[in-house]
C-alpha atoms as a PDB file:
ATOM      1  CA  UNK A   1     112.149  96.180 118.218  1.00  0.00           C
ATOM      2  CA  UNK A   2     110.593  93.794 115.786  1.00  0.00           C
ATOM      3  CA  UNK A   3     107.241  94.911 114.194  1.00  0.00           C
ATOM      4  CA  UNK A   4     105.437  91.467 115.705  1.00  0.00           C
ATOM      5  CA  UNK A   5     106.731  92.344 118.854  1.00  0.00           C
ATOM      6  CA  UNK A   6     105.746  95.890 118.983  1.00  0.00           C
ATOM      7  CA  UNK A   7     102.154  94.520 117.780  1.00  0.00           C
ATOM      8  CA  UNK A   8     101.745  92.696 120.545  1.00  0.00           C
ATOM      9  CA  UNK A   9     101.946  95.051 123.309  1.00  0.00           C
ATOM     10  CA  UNK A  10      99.406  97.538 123.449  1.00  0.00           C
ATOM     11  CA  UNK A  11     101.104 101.102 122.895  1.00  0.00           C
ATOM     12  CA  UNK A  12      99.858 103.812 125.880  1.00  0.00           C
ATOM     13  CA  UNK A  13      99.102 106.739 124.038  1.00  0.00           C
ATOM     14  CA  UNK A  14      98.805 110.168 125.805  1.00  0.00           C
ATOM     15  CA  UNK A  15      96.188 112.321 126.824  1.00  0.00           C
ATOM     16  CA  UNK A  16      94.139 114.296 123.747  1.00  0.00           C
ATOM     17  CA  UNK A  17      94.941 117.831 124.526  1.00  0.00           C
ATOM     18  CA  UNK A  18      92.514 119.708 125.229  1.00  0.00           C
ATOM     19  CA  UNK A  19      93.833 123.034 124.014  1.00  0.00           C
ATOM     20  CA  UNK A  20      93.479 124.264 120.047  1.00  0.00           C
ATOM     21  CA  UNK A  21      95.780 122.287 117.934  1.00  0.00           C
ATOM     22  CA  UNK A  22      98.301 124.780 115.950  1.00  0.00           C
ATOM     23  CA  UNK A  23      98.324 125.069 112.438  1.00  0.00           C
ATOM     24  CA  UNK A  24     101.520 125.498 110.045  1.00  0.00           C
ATOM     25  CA  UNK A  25     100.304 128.603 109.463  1.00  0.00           C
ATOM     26  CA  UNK A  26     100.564 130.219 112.671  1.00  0.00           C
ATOM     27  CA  UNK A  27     104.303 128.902 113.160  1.00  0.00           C
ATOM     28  CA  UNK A  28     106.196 131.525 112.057  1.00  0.00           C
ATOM     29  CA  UNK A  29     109.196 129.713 112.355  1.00  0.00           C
ATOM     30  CA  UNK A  30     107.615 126.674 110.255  1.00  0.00           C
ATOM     31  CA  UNK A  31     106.318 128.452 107.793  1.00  0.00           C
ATOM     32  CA  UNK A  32     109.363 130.523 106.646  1.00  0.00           C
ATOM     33  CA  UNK A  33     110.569 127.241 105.900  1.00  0.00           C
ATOM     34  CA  UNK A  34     108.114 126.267 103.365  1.00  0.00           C
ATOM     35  CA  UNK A  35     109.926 127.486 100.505  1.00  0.00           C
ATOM     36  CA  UNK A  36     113.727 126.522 101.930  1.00  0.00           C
ATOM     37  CA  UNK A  37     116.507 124.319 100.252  1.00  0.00           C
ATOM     38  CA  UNK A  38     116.065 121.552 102.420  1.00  0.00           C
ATOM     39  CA  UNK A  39     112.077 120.902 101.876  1.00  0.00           C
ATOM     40  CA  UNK A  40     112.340 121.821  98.118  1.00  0.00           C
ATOM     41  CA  UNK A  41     115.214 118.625  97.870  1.00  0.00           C
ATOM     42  CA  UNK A  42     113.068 116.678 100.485  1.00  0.00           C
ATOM     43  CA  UNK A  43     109.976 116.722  97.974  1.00  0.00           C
ATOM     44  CA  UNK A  44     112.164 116.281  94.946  1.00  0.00           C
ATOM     45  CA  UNK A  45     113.301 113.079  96.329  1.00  0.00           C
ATOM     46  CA  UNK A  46     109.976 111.765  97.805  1.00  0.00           C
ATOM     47  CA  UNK A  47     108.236 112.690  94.479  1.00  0.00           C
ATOM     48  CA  UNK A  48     110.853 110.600  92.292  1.00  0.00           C
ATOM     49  CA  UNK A  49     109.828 107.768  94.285  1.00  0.00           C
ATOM     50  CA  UNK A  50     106.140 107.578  94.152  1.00  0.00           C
ATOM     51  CA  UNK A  51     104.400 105.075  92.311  1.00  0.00           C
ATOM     52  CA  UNK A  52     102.303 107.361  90.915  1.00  0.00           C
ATOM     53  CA  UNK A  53     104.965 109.754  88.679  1.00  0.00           C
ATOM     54  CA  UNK A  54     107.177 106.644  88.248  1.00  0.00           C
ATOM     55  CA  UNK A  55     108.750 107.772  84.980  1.00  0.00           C
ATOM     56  CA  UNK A  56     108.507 111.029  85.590  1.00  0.00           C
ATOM     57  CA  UNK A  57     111.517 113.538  86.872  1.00  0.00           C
ATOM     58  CA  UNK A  58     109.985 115.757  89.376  1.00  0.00           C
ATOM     59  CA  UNK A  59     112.272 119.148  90.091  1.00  0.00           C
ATOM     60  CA  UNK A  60     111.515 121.539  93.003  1.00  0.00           C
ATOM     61  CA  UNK A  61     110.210 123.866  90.719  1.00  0.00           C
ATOM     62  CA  UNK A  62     107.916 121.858  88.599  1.00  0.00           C
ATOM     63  CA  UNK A  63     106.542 120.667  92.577  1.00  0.00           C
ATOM     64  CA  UNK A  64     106.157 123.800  93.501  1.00  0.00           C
ATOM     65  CA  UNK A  65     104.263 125.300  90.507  1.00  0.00           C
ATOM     66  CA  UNK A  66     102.272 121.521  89.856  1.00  0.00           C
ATOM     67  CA  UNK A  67     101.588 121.013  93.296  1.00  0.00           C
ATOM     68  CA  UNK A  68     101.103 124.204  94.269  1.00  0.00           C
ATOM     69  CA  UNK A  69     102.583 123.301  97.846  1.00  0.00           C
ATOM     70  CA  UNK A  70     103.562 127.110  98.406  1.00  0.00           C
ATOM     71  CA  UNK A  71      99.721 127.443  99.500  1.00  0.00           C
ATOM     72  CA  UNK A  72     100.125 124.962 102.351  1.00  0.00           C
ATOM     73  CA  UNK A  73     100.001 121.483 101.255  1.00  0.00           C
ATOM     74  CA  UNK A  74     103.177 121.309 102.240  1.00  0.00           C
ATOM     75  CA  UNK A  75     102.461 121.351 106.066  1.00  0.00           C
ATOM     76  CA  UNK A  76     102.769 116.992 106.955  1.00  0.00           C
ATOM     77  CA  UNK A  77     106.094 117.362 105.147  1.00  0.00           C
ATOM     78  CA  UNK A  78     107.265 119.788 106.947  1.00  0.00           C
ATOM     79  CA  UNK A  79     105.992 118.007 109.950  1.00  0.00           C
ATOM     80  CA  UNK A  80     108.208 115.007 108.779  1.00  0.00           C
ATOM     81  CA  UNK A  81     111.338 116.721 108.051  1.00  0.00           C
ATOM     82  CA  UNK A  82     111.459 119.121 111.724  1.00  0.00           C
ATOM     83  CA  UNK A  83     109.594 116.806 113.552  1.00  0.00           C
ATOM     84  CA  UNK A  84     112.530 117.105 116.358  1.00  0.00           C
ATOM     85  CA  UNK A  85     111.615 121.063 116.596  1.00  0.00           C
ATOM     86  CA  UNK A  86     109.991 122.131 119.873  1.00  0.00           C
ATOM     87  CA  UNK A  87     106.856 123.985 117.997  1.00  0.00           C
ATOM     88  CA  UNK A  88     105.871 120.966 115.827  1.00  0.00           C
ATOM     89  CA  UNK A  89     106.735 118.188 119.186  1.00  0.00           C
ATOM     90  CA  UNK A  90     103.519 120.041 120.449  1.00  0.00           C
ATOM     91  CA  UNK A  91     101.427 119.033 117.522  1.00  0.00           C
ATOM     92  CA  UNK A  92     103.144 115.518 117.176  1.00  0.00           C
ATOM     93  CA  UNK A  93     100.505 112.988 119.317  1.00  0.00           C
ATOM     94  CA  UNK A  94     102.742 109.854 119.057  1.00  0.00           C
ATOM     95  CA  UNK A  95     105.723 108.944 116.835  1.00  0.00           C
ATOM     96  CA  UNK A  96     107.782 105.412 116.111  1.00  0.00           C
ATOM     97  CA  UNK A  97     109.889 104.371 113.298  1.00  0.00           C
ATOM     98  CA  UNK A  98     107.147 103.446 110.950  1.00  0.00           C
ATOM     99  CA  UNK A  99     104.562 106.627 111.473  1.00  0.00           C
ATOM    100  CA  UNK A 100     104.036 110.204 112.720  1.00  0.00           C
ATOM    101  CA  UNK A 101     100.488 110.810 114.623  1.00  0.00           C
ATOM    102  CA  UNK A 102      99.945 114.857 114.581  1.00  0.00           C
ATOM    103  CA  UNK A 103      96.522 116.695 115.537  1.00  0.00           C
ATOM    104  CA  UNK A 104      94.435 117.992 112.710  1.00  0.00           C
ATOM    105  CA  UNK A 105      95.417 121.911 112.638  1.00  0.00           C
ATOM    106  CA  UNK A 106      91.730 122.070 111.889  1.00  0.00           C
ATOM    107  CA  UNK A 107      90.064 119.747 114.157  1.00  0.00           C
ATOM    108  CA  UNK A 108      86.752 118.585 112.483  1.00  0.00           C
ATOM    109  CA  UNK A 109      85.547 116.515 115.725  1.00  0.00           C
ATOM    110  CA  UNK A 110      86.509 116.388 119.205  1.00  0.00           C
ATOM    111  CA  UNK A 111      89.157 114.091 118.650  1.00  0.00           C
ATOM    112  CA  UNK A 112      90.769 114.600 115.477  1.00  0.00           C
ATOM    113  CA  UNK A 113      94.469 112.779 114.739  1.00  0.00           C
ATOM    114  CA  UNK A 114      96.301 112.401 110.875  1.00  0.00           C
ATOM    115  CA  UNK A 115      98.207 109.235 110.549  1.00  0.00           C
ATOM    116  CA  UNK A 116     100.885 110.144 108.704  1.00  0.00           C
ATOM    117  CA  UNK A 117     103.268 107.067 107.441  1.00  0.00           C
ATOM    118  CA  UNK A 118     107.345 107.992 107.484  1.00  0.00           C
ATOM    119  CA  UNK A 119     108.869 108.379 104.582  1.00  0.00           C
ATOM    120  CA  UNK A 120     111.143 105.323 104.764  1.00  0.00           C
ATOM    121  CA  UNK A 121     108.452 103.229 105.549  1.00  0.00           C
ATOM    122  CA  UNK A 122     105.279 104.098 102.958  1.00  0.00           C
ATOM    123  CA  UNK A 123     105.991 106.847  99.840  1.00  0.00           C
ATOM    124  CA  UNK A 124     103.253 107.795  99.050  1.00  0.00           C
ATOM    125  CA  UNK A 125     101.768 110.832  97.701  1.00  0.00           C
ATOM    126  CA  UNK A 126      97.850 110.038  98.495  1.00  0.00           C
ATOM    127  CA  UNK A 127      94.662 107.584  97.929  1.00  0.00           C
ATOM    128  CA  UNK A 128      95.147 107.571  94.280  1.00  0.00           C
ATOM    129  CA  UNK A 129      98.461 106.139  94.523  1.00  0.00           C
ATOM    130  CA  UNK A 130      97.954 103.227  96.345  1.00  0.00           C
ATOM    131  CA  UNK A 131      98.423  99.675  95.345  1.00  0.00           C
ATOM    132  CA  UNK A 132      97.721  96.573  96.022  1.00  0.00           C
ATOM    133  CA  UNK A 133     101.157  95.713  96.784  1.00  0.00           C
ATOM    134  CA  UNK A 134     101.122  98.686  99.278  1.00  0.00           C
ATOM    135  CA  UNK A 135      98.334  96.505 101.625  1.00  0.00           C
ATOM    136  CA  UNK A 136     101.115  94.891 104.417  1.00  0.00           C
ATOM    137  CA  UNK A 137     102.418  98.528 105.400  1.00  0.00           C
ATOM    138  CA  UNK A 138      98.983 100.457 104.682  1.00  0.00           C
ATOM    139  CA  UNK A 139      97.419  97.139 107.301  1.00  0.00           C
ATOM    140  CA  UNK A 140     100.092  98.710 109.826  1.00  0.00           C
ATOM    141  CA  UNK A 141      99.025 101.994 109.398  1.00  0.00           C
ATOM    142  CA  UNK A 142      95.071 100.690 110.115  1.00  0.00           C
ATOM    143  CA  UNK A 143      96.137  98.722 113.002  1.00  0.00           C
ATOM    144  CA  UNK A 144      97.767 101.777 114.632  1.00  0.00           C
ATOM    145  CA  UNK A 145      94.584 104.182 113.164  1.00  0.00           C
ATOM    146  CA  UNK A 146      92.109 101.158 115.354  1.00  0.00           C
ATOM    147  CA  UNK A 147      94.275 101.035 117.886  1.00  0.00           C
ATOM    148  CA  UNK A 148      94.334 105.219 118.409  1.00  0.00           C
ATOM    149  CA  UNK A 149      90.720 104.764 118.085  1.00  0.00           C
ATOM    150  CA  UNK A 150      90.023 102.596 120.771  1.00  0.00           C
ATOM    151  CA  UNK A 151      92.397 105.034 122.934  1.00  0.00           C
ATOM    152  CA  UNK A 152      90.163 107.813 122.092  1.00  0.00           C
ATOM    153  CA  UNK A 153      86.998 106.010 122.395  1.00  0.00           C
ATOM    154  CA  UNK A 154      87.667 105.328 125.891  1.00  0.00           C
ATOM    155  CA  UNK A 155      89.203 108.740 126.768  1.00  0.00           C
ATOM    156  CA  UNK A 156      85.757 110.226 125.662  1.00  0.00           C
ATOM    157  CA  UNK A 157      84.075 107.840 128.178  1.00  0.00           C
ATOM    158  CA  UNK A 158      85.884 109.161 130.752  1.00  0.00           C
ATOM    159  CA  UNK A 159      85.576 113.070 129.884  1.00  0.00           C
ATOM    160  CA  UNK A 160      81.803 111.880 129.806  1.00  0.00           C
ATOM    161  CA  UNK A 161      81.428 114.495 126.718  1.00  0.00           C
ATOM    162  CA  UNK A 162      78.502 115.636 126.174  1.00  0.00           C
ATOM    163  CA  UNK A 163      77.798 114.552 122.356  1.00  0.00           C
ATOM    164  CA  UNK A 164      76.927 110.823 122.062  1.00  0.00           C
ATOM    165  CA  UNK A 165      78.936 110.520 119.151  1.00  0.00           C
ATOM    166  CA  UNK A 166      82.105 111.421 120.682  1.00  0.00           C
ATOM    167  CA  UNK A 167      82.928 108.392 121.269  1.00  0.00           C
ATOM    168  CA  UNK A 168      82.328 106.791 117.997  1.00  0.00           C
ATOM    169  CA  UNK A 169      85.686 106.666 115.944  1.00  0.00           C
ATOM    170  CA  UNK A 170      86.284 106.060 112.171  1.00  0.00           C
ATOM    171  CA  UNK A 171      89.285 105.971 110.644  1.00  0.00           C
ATOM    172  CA  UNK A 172      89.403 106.843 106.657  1.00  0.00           C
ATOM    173  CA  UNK A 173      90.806 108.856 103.850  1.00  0.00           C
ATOM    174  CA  UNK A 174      89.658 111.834 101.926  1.00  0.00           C
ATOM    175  CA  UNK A 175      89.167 111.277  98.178  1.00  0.00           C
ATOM    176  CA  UNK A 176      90.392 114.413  97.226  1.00  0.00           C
ATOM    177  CA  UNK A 177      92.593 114.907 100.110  1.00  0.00           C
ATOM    178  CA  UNK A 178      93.686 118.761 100.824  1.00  0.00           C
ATOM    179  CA  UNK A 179      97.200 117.510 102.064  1.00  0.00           C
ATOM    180  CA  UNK A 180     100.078 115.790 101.213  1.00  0.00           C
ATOM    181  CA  UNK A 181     101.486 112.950 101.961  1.00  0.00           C
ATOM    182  CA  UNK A 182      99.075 109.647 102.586  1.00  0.00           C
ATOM    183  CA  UNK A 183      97.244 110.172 105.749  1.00  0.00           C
ATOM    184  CA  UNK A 184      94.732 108.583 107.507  1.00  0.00           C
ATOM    185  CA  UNK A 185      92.053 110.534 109.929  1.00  0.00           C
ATOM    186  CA  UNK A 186      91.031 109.331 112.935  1.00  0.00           C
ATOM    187  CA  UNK A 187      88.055 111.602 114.024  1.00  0.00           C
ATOM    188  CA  UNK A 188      85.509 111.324 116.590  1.00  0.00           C
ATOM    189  CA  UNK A 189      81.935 111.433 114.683  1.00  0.00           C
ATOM    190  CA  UNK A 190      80.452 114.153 116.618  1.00  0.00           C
ATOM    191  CA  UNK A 191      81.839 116.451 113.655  1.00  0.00           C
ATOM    192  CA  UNK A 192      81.356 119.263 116.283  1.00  0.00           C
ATOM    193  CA  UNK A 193      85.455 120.559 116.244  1.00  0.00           C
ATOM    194  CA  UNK A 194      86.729 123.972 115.471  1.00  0.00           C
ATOM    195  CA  UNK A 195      87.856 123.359 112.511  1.00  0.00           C
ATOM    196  CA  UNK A 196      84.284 122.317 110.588  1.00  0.00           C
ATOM    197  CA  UNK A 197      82.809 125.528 109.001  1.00  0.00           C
ATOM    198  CA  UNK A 198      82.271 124.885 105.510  1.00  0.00           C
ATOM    199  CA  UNK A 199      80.004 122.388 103.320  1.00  0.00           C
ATOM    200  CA  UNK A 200      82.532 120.953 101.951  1.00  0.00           C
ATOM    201  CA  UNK A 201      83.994 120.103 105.390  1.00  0.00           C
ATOM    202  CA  UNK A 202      81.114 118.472 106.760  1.00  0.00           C
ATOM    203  CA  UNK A 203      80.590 116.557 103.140  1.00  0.00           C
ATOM    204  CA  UNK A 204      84.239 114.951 103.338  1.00  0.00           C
ATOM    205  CA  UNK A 205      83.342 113.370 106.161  1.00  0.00           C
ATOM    206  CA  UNK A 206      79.864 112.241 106.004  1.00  0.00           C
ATOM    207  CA  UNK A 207      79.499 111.557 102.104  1.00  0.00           C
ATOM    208  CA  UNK A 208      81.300 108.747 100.441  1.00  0.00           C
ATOM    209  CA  UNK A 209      83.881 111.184  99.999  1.00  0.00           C
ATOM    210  CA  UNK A 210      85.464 109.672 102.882  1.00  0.00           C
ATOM    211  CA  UNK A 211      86.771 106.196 102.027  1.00  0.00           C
ATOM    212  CA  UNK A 212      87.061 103.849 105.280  1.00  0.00           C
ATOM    213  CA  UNK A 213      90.026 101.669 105.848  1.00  0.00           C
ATOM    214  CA  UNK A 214      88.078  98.863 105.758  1.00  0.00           C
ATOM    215  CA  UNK A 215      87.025  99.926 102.159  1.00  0.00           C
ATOM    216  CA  UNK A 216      90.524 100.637 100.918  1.00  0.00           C
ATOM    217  CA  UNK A 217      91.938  97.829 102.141  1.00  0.00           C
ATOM    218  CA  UNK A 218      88.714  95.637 100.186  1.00  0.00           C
ATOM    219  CA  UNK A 219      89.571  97.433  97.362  1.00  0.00           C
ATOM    220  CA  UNK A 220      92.712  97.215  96.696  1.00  0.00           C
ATOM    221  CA  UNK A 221      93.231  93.384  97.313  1.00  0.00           C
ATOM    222  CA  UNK A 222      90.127  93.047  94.691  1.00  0.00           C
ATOM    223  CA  UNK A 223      91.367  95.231  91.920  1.00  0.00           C
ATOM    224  CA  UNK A 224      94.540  96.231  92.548  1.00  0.00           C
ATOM    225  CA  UNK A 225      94.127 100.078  93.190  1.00  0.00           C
ATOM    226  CA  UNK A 226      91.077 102.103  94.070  1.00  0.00           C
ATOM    227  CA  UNK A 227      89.723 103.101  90.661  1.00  0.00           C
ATOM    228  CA  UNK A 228      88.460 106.470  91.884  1.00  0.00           C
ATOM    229  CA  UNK A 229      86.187 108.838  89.768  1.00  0.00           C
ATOM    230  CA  UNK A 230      87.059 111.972  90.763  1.00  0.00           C
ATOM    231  CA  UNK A 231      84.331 113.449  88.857  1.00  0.00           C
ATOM    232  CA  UNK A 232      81.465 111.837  91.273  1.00  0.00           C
ATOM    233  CA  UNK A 233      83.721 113.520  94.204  1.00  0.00           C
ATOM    234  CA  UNK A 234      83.542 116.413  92.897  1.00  0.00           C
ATOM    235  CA  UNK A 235      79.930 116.551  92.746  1.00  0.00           C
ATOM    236  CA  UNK A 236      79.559 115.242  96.377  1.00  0.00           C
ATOM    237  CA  UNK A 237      81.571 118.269  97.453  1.00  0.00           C
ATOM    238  CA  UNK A 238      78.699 120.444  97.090  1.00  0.00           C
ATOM    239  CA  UNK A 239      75.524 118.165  97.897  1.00  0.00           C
ATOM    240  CA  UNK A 240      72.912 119.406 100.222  1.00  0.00           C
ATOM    241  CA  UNK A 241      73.246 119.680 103.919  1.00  0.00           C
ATOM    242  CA  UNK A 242      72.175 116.421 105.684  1.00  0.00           C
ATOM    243  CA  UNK A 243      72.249 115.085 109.083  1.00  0.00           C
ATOM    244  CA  UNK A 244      73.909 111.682 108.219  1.00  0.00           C
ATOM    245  CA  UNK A 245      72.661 110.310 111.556  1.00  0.00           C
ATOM    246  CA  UNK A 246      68.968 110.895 111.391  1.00  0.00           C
ATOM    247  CA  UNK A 247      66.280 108.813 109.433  1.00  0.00           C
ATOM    248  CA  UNK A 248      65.218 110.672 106.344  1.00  0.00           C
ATOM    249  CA  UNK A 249      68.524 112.674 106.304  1.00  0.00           C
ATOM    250  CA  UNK A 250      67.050 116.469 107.006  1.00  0.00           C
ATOM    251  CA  UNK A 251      67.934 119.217 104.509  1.00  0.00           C
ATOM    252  CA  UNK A 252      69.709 122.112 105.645  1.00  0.00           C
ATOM    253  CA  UNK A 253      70.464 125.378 104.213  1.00  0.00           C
ATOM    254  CA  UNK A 254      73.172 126.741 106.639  1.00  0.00           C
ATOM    255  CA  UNK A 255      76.229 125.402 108.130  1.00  0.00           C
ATOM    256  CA  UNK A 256      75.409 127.045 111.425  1.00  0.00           C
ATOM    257  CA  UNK A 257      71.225 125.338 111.569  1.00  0.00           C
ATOM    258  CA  UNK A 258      72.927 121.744 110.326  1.00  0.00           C
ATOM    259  CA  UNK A 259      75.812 122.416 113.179  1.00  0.00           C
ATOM    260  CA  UNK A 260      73.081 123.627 115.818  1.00  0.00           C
ATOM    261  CA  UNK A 261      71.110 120.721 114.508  1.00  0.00           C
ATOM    262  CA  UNK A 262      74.337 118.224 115.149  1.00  0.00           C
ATOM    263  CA  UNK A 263      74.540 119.267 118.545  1.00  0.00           C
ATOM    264  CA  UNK A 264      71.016 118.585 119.810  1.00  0.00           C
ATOM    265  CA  UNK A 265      70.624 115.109 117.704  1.00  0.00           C
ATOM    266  CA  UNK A 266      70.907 111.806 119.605  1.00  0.00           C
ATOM    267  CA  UNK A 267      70.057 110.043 116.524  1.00  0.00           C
ATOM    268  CA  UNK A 268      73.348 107.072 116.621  1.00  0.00           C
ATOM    269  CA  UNK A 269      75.833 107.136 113.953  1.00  0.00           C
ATOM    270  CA  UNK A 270      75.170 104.504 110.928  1.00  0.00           C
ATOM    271  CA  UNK A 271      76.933 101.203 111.745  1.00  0.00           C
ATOM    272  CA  UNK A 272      79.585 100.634 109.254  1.00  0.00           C
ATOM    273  CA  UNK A 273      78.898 103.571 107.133  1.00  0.00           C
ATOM    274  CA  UNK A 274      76.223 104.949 105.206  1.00  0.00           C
ATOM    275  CA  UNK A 275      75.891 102.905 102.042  1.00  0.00           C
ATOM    276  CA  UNK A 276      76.613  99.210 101.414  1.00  0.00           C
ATOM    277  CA  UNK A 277      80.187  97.975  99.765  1.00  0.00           C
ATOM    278  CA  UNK A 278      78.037  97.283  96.223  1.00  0.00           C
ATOM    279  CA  UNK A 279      76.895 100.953  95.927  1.00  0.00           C
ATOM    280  CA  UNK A 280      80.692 102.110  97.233  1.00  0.00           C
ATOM    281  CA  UNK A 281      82.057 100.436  94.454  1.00  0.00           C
ATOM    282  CA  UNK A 282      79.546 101.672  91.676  1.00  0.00           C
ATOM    283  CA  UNK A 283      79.756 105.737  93.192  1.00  0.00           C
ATOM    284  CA  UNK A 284      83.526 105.703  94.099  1.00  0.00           C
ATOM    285  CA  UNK A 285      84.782 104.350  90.459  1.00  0.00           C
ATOM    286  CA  UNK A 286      84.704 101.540  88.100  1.00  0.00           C
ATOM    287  CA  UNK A 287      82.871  98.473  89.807  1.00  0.00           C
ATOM    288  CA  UNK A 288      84.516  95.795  88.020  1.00  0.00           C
END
């Protein structure tokens, strides 16, 4: 089917299971494949054709020890190459030709989905790779991220959840993403999943550590790639505790008084973000 035509139809996603996602590393069967001869020439080949090392020869070994994928970044590749194996089809949330949908293994909302592009349609490693010549696939892979957000929206209306912000969905990038390859996350901004129990958890997602669609998209057809200064990031990693909803942004000292905090407020979620595009630009990177 044609991409325009597939476009134009609205796609019927499931149900959001309700039971734990599973991560890669309770998959025995998965992860005893992290290491094999098949995903070590799988990431040989996909690294030799990103953008980002073009002109540089990438061997299994040099990923390995570089990239240090034995500690788990490798899990979304592995999710692409097995994707047809009965443990990961559980995990898998929708799939076409062009992208792979899988549930966060760590769920940091209540609805929590990666976006993962295939890689014969987009090769790329992350954020930092992207160009502006990337925009007509990476717009495909935002339509589908709106699109699963509507979905989910609407599926949290009707579970009538208790948080108010279950039902608000963003859809963004981490600028020092923990994973590999590109993927967007679609989350549900009550930030009240499983899978949020550290600082730097709850900063990725409410600091401008998380880079909106909208925002990448902007950038990229301005400048040409994102510019990013990881320095600032890694600052923001470690900033104080704040309620990003609430006027004032309260101080907290403890993940557990900020989460207990989270639950109670009915403060709504900023409209468009925290911080205006100008001020993106200026913390993010280079503003010209």
């Amino acid at each position: 089917m044609a991409a325009g035509a597939r476009n134009a139809d609205p796609i019927e996603f499931p149900l959001y299971k309700d039971q734990a996602p599973q991560p890669v590393s309770s998959m025995p069967w998965l992860k005893q494949h992290m290491l094999d001869g098949p995903l070590r020439g799988f990431l040989e080949q996909y690294y030799n054709h990103d953008d980002e090392e073009e002109g540089r020869e990438w061997t299994s070994a040099k990923i390995l020890s570089d990239r240090h994928l034995h500690r788990g970044k490798t899990a979304l590749f592995l999710f692409l190459m097995y994707h047809t194996n009965e443990q990961i089809q559980g995990e898998v949330f929708y799939m076409d030709e062009d992208v792979m949908v899988t549930y966060d293994g760590f769920p940091k909302g209540k609805f929590h989905l990666l976006v993962v592009p295939r890689e014969t349609f987009l090769n790329v490693t992350g954020p930092s790779a992207l160009r502006k010549e990337h925009l007509p696939k990476l717009r495909r892979l935002h339509a589908m991220g709106t699109a699963l957000a509507k979905a989910l929206s609407l599926q949290a209306e009707v579970r009538e959840l208790s948080h108010p912000s279950a039902n608000v969905i963003r859809c963004g990038y981490h600028a020092m993403p923990s994973q590999e390859p590109l993927h967007l996350h679609v989350v549900s901004m009550d930030l009240d999943g499983t899978g949020l129990k550290r600082k730097t958890h709850w900063n990725s997602f409410t600091t401008d550590l998380f880079l909106e669609a909208s925002w990448v998209e902007r950038r990229l057809e301005e400048r040409g790639s994102l510019g990013l200064d990881m320095r600032n990031f890694r600052e923001l990693e470690h900033v104080k505790l704040r309620c990003f909803r609430c006027p004032g942004e309260p101080e907290f000292r403890h993940m557990e008084s900020l989460k207990a905090h989270n639950r109670a407020c009915t403060a709504p979620v900023p409209a468009g973000g925290r911080h205006d595009p100008a001020a993106l630009d200026v913390r993010r990177g280079s503003s010209t």
